[in-house]
C-alpha atoms as a PDB file:
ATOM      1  CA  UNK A   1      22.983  17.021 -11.660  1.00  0.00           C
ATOM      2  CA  UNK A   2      21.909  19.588  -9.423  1.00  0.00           C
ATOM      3  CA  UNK A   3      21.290  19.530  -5.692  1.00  0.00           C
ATOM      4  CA  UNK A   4      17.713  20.093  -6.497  1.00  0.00           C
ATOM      5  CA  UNK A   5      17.469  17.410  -9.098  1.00  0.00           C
ATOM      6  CA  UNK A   6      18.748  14.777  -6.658  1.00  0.00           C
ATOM      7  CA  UNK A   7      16.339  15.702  -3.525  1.00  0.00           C
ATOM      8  CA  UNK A   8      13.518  15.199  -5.563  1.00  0.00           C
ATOM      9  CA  UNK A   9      14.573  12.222  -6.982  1.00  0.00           C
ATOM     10  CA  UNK A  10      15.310  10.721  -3.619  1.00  0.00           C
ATOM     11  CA  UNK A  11      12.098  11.740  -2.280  1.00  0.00           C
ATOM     12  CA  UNK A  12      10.147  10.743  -4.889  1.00  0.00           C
ATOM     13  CA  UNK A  13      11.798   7.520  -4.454  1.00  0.00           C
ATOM     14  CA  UNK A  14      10.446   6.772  -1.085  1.00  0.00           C
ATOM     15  CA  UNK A  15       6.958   6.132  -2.073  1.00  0.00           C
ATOM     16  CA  UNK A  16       7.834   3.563  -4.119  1.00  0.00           C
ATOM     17  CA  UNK A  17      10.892   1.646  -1.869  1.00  0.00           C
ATOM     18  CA  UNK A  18       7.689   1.634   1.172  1.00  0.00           C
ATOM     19  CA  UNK A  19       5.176   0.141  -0.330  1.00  0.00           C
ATOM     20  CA  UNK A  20       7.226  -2.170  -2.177  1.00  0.00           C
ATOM     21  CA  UNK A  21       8.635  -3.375   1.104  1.00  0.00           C
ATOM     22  CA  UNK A  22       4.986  -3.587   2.735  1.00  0.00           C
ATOM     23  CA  UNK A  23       4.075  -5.273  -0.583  1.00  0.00           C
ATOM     24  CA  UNK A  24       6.538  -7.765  -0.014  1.00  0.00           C
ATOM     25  CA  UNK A  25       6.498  -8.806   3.969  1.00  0.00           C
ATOM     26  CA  UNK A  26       2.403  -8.173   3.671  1.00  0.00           C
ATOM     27  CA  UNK A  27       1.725  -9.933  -0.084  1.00  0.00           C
ATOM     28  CA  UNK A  28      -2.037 -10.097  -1.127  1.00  0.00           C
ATOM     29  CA  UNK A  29      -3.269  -6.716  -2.058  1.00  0.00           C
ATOM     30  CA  UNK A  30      -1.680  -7.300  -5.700  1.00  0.00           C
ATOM     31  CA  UNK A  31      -2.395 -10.990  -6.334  1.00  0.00           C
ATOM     32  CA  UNK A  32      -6.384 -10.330  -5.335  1.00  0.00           C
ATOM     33  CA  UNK A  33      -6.472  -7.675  -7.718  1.00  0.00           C
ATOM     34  CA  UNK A  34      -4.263  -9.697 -10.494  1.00  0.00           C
ATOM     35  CA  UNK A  35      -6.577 -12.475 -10.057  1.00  0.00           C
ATOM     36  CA  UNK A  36      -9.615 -10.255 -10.137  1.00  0.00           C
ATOM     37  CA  UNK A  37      -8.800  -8.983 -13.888  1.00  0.00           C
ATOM     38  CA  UNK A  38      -7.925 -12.903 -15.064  1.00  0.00           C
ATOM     39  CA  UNK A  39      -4.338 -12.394 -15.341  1.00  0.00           C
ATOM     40  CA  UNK A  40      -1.632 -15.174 -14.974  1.00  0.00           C
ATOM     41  CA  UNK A  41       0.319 -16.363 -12.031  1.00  0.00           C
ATOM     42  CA  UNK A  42      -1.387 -13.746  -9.362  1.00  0.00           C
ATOM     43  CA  UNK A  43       1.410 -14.603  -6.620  1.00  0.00           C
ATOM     44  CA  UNK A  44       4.223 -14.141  -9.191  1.00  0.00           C
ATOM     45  CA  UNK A  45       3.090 -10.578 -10.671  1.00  0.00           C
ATOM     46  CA  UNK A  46       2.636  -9.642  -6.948  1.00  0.00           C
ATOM     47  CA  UNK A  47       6.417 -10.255  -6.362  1.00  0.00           C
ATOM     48  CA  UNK A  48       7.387  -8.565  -9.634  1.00  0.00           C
ATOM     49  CA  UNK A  49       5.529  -5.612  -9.420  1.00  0.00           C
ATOM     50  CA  UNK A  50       7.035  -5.381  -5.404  1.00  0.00           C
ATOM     51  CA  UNK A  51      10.239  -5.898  -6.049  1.00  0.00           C
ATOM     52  CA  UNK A  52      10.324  -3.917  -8.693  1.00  0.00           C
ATOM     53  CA  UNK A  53       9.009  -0.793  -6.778  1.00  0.00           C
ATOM     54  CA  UNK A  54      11.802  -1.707  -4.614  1.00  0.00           C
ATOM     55  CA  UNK A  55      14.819  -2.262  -6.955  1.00  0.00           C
ATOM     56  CA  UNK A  56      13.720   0.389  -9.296  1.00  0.00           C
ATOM     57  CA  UNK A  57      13.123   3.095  -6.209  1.00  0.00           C
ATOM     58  CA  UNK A  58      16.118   2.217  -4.526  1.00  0.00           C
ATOM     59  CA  UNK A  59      18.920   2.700  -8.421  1.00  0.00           C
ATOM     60  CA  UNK A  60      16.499   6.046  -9.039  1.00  0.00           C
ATOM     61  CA  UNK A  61      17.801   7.392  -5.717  1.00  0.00           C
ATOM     62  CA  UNK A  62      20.931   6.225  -5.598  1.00  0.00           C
ATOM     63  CA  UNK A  63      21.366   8.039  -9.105  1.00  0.00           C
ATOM     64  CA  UNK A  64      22.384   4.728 -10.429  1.00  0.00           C
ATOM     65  CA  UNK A  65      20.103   4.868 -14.028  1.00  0.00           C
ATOM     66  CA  UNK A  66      17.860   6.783 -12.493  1.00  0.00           C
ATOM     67  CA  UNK A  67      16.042   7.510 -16.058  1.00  0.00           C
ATOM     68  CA  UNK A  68      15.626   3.489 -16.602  1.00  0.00           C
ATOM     69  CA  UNK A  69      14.820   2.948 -13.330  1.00  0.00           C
ATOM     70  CA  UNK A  70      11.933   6.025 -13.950  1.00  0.00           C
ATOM     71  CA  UNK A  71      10.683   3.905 -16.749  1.00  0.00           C
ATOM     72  CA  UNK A  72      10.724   0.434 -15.359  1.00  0.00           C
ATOM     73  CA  UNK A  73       8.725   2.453 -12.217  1.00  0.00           C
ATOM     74  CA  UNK A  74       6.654   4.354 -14.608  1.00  0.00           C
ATOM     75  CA  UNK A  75       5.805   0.461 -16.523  1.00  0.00           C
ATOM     76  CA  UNK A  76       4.965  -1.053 -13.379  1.00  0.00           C
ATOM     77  CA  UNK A  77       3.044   2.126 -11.812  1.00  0.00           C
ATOM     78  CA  UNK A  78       0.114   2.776 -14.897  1.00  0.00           C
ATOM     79  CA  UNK A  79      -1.022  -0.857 -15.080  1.00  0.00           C
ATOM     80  CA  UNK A  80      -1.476  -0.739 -11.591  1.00  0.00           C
ATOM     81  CA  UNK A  81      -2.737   2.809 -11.097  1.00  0.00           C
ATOM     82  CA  UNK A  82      -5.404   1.113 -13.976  1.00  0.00           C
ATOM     83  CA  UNK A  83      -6.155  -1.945 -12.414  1.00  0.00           C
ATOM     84  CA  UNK A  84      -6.488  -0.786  -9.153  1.00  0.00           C
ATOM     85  CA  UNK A  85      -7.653   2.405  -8.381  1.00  0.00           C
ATOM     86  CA  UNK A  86     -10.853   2.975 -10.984  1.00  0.00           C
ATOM     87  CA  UNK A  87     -13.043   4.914  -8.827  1.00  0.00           C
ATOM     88  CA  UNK A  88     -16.212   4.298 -11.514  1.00  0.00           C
ATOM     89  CA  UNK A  89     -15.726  -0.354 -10.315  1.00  0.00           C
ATOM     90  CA  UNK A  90     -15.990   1.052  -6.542  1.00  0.00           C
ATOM     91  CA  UNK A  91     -18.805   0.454  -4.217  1.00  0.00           C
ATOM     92  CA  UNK A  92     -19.933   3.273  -2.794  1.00  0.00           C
ATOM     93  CA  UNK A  93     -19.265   7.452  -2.126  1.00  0.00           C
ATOM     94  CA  UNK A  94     -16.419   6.620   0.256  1.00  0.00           C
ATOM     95  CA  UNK A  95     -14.409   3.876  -1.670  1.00  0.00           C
ATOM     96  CA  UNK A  96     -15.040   6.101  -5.200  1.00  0.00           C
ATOM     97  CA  UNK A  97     -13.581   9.165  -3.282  1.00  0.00           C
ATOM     98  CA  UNK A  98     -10.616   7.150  -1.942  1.00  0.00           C
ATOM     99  CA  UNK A  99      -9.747   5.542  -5.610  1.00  0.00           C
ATOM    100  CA  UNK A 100     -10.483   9.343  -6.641  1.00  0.00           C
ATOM    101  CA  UNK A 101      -7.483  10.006  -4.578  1.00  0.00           C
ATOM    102  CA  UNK A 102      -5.142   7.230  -5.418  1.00  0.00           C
ATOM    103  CA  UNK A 103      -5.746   7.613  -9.154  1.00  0.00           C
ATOM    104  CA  UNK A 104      -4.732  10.957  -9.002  1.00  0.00           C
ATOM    105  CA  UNK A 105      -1.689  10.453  -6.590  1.00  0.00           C
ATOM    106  CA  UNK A 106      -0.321   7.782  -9.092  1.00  0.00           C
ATOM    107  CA  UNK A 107      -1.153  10.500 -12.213  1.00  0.00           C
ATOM    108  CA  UNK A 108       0.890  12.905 -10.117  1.00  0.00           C
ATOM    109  CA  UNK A 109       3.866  10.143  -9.395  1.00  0.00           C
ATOM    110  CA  UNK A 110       3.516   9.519 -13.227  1.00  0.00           C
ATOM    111  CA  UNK A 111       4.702  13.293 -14.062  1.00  0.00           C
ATOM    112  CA  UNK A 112       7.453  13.117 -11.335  1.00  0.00           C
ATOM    113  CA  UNK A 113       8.602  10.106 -13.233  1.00  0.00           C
ATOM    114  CA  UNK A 114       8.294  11.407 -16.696  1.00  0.00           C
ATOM    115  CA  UNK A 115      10.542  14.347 -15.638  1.00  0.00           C
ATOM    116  CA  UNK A 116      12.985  12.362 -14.353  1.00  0.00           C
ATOM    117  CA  UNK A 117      13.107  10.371 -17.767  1.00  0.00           C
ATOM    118  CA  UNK A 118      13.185  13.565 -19.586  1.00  0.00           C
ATOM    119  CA  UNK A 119      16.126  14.932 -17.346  1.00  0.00           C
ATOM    120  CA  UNK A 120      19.175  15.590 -18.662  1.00  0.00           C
ATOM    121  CA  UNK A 121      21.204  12.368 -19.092  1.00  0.00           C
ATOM    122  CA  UNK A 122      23.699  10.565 -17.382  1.00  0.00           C
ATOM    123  CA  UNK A 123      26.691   9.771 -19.493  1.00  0.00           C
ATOM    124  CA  UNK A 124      27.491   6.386 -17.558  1.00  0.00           C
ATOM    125  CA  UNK A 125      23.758   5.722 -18.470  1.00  0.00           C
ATOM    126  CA  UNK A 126      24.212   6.798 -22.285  1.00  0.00           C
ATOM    127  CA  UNK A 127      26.894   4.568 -22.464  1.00  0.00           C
ATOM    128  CA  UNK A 128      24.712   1.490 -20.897  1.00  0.00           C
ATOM    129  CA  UNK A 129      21.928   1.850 -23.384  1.00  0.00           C
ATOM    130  CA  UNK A 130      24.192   2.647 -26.569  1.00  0.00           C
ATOM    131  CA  UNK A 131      26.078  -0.649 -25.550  1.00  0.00           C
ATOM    132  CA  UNK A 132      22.384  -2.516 -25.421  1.00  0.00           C
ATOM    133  CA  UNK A 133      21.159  -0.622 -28.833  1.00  0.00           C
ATOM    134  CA  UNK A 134      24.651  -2.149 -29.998  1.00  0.00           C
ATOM    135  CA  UNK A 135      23.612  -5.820 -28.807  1.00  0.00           C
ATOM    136  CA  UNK A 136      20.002  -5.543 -30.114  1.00  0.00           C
ATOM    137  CA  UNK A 137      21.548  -4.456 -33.048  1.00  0.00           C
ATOM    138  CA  UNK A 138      23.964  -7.345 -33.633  1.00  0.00           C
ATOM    139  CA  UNK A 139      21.324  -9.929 -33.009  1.00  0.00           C
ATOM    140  CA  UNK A 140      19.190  -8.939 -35.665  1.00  0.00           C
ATOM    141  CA  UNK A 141      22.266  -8.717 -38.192  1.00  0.00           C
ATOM    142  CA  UNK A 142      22.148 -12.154 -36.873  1.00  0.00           C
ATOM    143  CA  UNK A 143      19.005 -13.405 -36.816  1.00  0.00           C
ATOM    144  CA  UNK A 144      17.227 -11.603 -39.737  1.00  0.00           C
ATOM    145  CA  UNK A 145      13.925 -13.429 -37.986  1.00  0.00           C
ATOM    146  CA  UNK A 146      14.005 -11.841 -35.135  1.00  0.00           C
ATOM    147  CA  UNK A 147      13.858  -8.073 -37.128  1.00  0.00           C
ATOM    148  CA  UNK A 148      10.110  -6.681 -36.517  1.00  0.00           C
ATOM    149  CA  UNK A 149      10.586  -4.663 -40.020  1.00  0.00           C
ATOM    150  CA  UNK A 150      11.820  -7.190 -41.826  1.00  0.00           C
END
């Protein structure tokens, strides 16, 4: 991978790595706006979708997986970016401009991300998800009920 490819994967890591670390040691944001659109367990999606900005930011500049840990950030950055940041739910000029913003700084972080998924691969990470196409595989030559096309 070039020099190039890594530096922007490490810095577009960072965004992600921060605010899941202010996520966790400052929790609320998240839950409020979990519990806002009726979803389950508020708290516990809070946590998930934190440590998951950390985890996932943290393998993605490392270069350990970094194209699954792209997708697990992508996964856990549109629901968000959706929930979140819809300037047309905001009260007022200044809050509508400010979700404006956000909305389109998490559309921008979602082509950063889809570029790192559609870099070119990793062979350690070929062999990870052939071994786990393999597995998924074997369990539904095993468990014929489990086969969504069956």
């Amino acid at each position: 991978m070039s020099f190039l490819s890594t530096l922007g994967r490490m810095t577009l890591s960072t965004i992600f790595i921060q605010t899941g670390v202010n996520g966790l040691q400052n929790s609320g944001h998240v839950a409020e706006v979990a519990e806002a659109n009726d979803l389950p367990e508020p708290e516990l999606l809070e946590k998930i979708h934190h440590t998951t900005n950390v985890a996932a930011g943290l393998t993605m500049a490392l270069g350990i997986f970094p194209r699954l840990s792209a997708t697990a950030l992508l996964a856990n950055l549109v629901p968000a970016t959706i929930l979140a940041h819809n300037p047309n739910e905001a009260d007022g000029q200044q809050e509508r401009t400010a979700q404006t913003v956000h909305a389109a700084k998490n559309i921008s972080l979602v082509g950063a991300l889809l570029m790192v998924m559609g870099s070119k691969s990793d062979p350690d990470e070929d062999e990870l998800l052939a071994e786990l196409r393999a597995d998924l595989e074997a369990e539904l030559d095993a468990d014929p009920d489990l086969d969504p096309d069956a």
